[in-house]
C-alpha atoms as a PDB file:
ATOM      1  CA  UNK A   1      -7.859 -13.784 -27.071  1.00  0.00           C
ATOM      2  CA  UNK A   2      -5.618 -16.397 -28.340  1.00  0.00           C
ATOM      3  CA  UNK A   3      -7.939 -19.372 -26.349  1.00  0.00           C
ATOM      4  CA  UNK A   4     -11.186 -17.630 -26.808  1.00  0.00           C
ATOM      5  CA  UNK A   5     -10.306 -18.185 -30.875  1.00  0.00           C
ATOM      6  CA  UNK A   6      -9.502 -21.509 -29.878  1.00  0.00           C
ATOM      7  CA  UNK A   7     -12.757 -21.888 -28.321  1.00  0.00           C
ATOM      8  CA  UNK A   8     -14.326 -20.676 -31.721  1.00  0.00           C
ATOM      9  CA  UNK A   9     -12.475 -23.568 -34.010  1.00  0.00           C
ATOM     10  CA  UNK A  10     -13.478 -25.822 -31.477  1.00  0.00           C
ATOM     11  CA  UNK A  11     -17.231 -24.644 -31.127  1.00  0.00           C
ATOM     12  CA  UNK A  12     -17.205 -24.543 -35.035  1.00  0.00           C
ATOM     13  CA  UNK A  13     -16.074 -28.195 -35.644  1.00  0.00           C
ATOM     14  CA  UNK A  14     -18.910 -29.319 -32.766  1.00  0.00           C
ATOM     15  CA  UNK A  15     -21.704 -27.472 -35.141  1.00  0.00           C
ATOM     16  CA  UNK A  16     -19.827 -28.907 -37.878  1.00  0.00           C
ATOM     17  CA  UNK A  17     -20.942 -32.379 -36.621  1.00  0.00           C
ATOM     18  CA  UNK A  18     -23.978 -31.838 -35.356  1.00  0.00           C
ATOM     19  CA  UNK A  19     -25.250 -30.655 -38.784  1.00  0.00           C
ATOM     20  CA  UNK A  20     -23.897 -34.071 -40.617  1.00  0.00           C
ATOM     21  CA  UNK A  21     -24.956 -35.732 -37.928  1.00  0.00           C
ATOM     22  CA  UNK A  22     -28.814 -34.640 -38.294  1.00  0.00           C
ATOM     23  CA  UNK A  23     -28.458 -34.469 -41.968  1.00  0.00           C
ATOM     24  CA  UNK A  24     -27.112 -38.089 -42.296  1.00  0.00           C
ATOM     25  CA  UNK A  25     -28.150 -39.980 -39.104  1.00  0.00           C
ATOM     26  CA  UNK A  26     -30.871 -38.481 -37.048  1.00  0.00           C
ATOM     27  CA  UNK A  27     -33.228 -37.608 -40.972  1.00  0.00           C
ATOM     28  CA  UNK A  28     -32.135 -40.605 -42.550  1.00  0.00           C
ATOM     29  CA  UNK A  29     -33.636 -42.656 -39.240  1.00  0.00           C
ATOM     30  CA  UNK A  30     -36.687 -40.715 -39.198  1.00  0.00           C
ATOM     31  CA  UNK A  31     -37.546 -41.212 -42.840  1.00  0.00           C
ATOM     32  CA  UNK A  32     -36.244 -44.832 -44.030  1.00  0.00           C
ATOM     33  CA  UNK A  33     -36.699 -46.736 -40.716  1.00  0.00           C
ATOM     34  CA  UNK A  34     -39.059 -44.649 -38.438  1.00  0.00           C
ATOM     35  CA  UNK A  35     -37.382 -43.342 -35.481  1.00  0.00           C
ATOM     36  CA  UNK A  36     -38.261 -39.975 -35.384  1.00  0.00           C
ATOM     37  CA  UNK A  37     -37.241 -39.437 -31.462  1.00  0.00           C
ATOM     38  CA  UNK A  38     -33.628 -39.108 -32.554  1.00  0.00           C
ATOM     39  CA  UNK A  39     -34.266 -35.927 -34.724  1.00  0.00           C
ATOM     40  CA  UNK A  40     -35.564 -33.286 -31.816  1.00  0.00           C
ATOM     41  CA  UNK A  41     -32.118 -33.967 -29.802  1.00  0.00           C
ATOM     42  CA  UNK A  42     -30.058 -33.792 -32.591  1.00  0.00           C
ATOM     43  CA  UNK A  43     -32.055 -30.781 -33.724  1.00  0.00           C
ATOM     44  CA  UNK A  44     -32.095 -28.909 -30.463  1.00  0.00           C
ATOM     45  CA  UNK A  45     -28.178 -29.873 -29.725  1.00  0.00           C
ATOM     46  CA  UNK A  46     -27.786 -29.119 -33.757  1.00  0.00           C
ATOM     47  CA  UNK A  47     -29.821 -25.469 -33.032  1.00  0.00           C
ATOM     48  CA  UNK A  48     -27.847 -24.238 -29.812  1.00  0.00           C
ATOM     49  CA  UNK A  49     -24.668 -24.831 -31.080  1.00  0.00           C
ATOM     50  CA  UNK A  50     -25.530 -22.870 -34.057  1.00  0.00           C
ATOM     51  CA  UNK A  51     -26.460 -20.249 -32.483  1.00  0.00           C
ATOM     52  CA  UNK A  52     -23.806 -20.124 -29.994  1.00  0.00           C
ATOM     53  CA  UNK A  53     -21.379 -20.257 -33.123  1.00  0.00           C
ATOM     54  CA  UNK A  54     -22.668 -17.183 -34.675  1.00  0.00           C
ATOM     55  CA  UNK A  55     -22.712 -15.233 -31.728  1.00  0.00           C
ATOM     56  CA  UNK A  56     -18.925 -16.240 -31.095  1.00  0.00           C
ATOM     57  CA  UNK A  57     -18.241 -15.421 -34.839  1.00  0.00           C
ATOM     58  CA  UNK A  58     -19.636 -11.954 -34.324  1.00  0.00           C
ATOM     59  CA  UNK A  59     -17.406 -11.283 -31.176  1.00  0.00           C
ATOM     60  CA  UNK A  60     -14.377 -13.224 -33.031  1.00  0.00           C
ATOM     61  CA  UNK A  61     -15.123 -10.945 -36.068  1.00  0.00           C
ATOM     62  CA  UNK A  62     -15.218  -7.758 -34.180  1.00  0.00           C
ATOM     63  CA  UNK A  63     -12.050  -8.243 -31.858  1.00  0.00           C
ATOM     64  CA  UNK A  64      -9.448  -9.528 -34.470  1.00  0.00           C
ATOM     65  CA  UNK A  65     -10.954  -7.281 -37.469  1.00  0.00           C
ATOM     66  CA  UNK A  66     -12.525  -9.031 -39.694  1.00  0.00           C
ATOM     67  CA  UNK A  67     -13.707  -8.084 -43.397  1.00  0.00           C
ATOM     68  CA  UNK A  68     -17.588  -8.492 -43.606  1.00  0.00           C
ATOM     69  CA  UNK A  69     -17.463 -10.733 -46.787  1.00  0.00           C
ATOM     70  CA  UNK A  70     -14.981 -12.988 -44.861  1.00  0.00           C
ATOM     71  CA  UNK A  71     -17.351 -12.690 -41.850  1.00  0.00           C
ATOM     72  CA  UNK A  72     -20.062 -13.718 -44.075  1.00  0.00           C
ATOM     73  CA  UNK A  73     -17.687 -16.485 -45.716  1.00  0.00           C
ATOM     74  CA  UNK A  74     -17.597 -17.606 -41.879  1.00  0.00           C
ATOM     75  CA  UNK A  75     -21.448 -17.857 -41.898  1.00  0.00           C
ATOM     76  CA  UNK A  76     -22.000 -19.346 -44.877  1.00  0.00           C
ATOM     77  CA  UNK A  77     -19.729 -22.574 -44.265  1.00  0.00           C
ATOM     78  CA  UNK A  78     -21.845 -23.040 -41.111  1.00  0.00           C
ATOM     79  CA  UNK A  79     -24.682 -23.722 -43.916  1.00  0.00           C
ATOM     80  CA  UNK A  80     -22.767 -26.403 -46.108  1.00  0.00           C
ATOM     81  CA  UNK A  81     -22.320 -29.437 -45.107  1.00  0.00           C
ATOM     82  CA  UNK A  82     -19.086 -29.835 -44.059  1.00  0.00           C
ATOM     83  CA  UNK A  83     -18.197 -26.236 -44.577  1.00  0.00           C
ATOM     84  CA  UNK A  84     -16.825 -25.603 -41.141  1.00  0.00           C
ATOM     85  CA  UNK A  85     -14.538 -28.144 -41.444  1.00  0.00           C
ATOM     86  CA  UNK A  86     -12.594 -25.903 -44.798  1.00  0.00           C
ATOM     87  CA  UNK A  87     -12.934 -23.272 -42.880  1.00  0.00           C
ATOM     88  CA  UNK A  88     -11.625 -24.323 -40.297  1.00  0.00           C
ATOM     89  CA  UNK A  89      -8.675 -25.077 -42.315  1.00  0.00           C
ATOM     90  CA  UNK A  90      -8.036 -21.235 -43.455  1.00  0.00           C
ATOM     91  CA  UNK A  91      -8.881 -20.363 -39.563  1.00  0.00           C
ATOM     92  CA  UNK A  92      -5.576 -21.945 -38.943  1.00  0.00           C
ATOM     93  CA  UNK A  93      -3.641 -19.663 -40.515  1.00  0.00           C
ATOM     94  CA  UNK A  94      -4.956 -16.850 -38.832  1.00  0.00           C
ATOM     95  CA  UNK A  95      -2.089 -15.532 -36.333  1.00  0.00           C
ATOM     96  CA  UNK A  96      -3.750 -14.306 -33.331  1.00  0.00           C
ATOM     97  CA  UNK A  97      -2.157 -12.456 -30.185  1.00  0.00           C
ATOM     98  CA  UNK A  98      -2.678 -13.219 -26.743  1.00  0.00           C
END
């Protein structure tokens, strides 16, 4: 269990980036100097990893117990900007057994 959390902070810090990444390169490219073929990649990678992260917060949730607002505490920092990154921070301090 103990890597498959691991797994999660690491998943969480990759969706962490993508989203600043499209928010702040791949948008800002598209709109101020025209290259819009950056945004679909960054989009799709952006999108998967998203997805993948909620899934893996679901199972996460379930297996070590979870409150539903702090599941949905999880979720929402996926939607801030930089959110996962705090979180991330408070996942630290969650002791989990092998």
């Amino acid at each position: 269990m103990n890597s498959r959390f691991k797994n999660f902070r690491l998943l969480a810090i990759a969706e962490g980036i993508s989203f600043l990444l499209l928010l702040f390169v791949a948008m800002p490219l598209k709109y101020y100097a025209g290259v819009t073929q950056i945004v679909p990649l960054i989009g799709m990678l952006h999108g998967f990893l998203f997805m993948a992260f909620m899934m893996l917060s679901l199972d996460i949730s379930h297996k070590l117990n979870w409150s539903t607002p702090f599941w949905l505490l999880v979720f929402i920092s996926s939607m801030i900007p930089g959110g996962t990154f705090l979180m991330d921070m408070k996942l630290k301090q969650i002791k989990v057994q092998d």
